[in-house]
N, C-alpha and C. Protein backbone atom coordinates (compact mmCIF):
# COMPACT_ATOMS: atom_id res chain seq x y z
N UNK A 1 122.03 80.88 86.49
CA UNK A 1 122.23 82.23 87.00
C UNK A 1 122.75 83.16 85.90
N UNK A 2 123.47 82.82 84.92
CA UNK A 2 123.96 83.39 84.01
C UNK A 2 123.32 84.04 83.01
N UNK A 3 121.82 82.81 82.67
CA UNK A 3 120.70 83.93 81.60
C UNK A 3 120.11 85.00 82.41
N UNK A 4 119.83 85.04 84.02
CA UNK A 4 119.12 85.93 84.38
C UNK A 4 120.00 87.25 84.59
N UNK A 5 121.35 86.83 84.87
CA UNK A 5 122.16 88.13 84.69
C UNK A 5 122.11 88.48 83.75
N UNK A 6 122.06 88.00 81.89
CA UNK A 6 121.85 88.46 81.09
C UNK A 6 120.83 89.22 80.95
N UNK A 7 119.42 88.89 81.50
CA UNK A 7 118.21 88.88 80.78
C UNK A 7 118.13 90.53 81.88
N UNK A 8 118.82 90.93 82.74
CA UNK A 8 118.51 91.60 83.64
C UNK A 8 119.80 92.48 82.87
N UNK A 9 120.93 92.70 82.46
CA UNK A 9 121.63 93.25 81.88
C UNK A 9 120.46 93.96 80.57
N UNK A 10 120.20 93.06 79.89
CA UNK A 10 119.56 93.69 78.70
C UNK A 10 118.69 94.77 79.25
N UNK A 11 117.74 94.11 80.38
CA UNK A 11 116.76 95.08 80.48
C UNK A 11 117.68 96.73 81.13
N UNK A 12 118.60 96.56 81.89
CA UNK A 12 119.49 98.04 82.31
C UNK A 12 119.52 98.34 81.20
N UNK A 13 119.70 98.16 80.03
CA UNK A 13 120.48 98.83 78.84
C UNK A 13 119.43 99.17 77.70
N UNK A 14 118.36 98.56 78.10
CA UNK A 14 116.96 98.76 77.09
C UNK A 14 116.07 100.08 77.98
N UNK A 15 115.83 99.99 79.45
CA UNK A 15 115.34 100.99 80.31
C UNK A 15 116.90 101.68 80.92
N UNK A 16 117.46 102.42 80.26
CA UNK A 16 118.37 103.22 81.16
C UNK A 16 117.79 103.82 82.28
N UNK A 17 118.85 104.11 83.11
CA UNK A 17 118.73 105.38 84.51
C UNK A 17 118.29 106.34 84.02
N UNK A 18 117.24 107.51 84.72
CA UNK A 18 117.34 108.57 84.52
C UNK A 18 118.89 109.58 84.81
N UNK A 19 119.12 110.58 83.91
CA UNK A 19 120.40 111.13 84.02
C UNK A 19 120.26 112.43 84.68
N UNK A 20 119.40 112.88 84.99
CA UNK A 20 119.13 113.54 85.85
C UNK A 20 118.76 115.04 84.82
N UNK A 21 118.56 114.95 83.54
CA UNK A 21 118.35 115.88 82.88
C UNK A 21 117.09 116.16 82.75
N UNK A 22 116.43 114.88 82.83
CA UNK A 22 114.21 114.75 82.47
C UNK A 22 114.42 115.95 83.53
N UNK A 23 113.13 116.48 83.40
CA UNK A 23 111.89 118.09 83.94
C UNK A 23 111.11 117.37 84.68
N UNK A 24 111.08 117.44 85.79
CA UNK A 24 110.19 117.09 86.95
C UNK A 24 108.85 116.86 86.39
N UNK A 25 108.66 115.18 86.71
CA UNK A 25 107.48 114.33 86.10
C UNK A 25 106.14 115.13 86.32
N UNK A 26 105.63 114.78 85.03
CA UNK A 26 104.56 115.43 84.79
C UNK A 26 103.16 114.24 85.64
N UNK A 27 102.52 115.02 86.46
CA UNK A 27 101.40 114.14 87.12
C UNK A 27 100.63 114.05 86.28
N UNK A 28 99.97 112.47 86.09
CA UNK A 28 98.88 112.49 85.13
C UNK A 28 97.70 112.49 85.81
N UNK A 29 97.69 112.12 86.85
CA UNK A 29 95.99 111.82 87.50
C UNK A 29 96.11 112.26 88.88
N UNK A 30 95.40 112.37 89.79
CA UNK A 30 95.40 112.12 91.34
C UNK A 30 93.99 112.04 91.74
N UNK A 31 93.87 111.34 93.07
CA UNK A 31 93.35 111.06 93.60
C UNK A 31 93.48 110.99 94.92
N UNK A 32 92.79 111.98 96.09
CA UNK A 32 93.29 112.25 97.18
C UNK A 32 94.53 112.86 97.27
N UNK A 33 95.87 111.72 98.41
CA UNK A 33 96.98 112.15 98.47
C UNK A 33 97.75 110.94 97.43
N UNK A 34 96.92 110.19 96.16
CA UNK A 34 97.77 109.29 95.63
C UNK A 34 97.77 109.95 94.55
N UNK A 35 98.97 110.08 93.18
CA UNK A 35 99.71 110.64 92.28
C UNK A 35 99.71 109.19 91.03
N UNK A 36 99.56 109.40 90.02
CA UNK A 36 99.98 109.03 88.73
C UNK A 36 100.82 109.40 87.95
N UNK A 37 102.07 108.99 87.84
CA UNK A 37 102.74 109.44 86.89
C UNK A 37 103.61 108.84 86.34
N UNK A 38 104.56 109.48 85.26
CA UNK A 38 105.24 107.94 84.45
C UNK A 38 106.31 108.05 85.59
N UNK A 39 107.29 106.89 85.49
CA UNK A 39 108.25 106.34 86.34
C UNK A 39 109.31 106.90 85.49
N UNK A 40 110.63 107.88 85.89
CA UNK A 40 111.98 108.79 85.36
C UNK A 40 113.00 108.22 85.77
N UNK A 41 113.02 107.40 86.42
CA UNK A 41 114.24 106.46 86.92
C UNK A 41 114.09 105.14 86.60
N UNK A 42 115.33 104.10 86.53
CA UNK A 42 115.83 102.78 86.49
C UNK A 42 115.30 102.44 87.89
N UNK A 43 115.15 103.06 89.32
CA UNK A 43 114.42 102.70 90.35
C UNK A 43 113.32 102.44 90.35
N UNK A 44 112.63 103.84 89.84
CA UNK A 44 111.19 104.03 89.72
C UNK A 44 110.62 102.54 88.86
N UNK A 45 111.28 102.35 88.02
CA UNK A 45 111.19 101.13 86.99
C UNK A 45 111.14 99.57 87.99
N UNK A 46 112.23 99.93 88.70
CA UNK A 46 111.73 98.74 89.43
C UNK A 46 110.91 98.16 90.59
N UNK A 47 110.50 99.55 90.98
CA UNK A 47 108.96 99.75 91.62
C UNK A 47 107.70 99.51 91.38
N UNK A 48 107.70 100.04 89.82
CA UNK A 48 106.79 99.80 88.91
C UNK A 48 106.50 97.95 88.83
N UNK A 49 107.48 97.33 88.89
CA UNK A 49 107.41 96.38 88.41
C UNK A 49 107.65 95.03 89.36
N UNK A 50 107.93 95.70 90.95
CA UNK A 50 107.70 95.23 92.13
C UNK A 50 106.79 95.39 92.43
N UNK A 51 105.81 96.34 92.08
CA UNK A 51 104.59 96.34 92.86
C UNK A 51 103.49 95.13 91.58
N UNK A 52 103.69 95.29 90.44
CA UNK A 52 103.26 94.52 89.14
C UNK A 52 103.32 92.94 89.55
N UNK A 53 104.96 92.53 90.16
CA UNK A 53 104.61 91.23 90.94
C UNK A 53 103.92 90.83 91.93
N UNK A 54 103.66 91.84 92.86
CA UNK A 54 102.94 91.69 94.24
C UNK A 54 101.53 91.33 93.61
N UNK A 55 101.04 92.34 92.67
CA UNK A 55 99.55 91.84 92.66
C UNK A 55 99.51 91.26 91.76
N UNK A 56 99.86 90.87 90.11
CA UNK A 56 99.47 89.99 89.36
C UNK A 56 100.67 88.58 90.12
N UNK A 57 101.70 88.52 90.64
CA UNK A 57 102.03 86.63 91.25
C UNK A 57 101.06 86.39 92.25
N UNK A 58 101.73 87.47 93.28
CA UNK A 58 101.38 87.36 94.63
C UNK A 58 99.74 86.95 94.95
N UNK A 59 98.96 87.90 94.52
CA UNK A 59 98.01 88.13 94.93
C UNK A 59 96.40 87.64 93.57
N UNK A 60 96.88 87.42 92.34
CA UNK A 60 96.00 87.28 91.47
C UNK A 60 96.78 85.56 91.14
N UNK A 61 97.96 85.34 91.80
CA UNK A 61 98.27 83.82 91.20
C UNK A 61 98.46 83.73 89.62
N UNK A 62 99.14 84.86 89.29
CA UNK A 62 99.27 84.59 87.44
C UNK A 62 100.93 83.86 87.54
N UNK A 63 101.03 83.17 86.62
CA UNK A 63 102.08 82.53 85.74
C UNK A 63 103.24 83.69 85.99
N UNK A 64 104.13 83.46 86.93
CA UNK A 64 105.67 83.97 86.43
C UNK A 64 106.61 83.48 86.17
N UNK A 65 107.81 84.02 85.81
CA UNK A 65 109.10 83.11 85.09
C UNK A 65 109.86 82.94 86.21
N UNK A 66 110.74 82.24 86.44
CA UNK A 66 111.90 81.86 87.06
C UNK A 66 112.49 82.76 87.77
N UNK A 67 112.84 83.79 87.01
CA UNK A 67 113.65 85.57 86.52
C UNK A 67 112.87 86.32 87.87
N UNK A 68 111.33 86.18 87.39
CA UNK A 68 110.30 87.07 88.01
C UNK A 68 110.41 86.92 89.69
N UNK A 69 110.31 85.11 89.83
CA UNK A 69 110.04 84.89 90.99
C UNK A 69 111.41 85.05 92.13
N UNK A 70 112.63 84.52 91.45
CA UNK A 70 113.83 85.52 92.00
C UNK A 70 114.23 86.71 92.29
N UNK A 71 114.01 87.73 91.38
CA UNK A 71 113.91 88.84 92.28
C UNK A 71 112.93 89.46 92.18
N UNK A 72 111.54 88.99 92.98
CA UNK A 72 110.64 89.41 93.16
C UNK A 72 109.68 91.18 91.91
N UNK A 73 110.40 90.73 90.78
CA UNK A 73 109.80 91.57 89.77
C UNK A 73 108.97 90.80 88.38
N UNK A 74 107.98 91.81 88.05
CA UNK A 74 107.52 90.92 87.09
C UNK A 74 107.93 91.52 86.12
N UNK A 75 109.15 90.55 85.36
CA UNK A 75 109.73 91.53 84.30
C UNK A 75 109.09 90.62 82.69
N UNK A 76 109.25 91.58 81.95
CA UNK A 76 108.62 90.90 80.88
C UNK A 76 109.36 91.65 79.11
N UNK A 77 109.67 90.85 78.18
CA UNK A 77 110.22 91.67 77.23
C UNK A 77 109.43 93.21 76.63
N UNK A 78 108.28 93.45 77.32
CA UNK A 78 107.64 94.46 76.73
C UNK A 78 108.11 95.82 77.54
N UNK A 79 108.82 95.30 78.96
CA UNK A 79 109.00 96.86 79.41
C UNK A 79 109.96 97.37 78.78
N UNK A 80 110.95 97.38 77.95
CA UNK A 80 112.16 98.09 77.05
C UNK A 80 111.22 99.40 76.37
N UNK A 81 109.78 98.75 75.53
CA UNK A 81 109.09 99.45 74.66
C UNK A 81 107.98 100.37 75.30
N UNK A 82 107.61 100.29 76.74
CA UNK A 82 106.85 100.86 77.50
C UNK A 82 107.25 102.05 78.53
N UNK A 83 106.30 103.04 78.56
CA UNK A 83 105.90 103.44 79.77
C UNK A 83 105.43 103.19 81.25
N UNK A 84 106.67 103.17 82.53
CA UNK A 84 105.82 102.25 83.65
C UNK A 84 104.96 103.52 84.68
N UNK A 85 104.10 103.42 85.16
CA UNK A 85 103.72 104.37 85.68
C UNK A 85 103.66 104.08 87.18
C-alpha cells in the first residue's frame, strides 16, 4: 500500500490542481452536444484517466498494473508530461 501511495503522491505533484487562475478551456473539437478539450483540473485528470481504464482494462482487456486496477485509473508515468483531454 505504501508504493501506491507514493506512486499516486508523485503523480499529485507532477499533475497539480488547477488554481483557479487557467481562462476558461479552450474547446478543441465538437461534435453534436459532445466537447473536446484539454482537462484544467487534478479532477478533470482523473476522469481522463477513469474513463482511459474503462475502455483500454475494462473493455479492450489490455495489461494493467496493480495501482491501475485499485483505483480503477489507468495511470501511467507518461501523464506528468502530457495533455489529458
Amino acid at each position: 500500500m505504501m508504493m501506491i501511495e507514493a506512486t499516486l503522491d508523485r503523480l499529485r505533484n507532477e499533475c497539480p490542481a488547477s488554481d483557479g487562475v487557467n481562462p476558461a478551456p479552450q474547446i478543441l473539437g465538437r461534435i453534436g452536444s459532445m466537447v473536446t478539450r484539454l482537462a484544467v483540473s487534478q479532477s478533470e485528470i482523473r476522469e481522463a484517466q477513469r474513463l482511459r481504464y474503462t475502455v483500454f482494462c475494462n473493455e479492450l482487456n489490455a495489461h494493467a498494473t496493480d495501482i491501475s486496477h485499485l483505483y480503477k485509473l489507468e495511470i501511467d508515468q507518461h501523464d506528468a508530461h502530457y495533455d489529458h483531454l
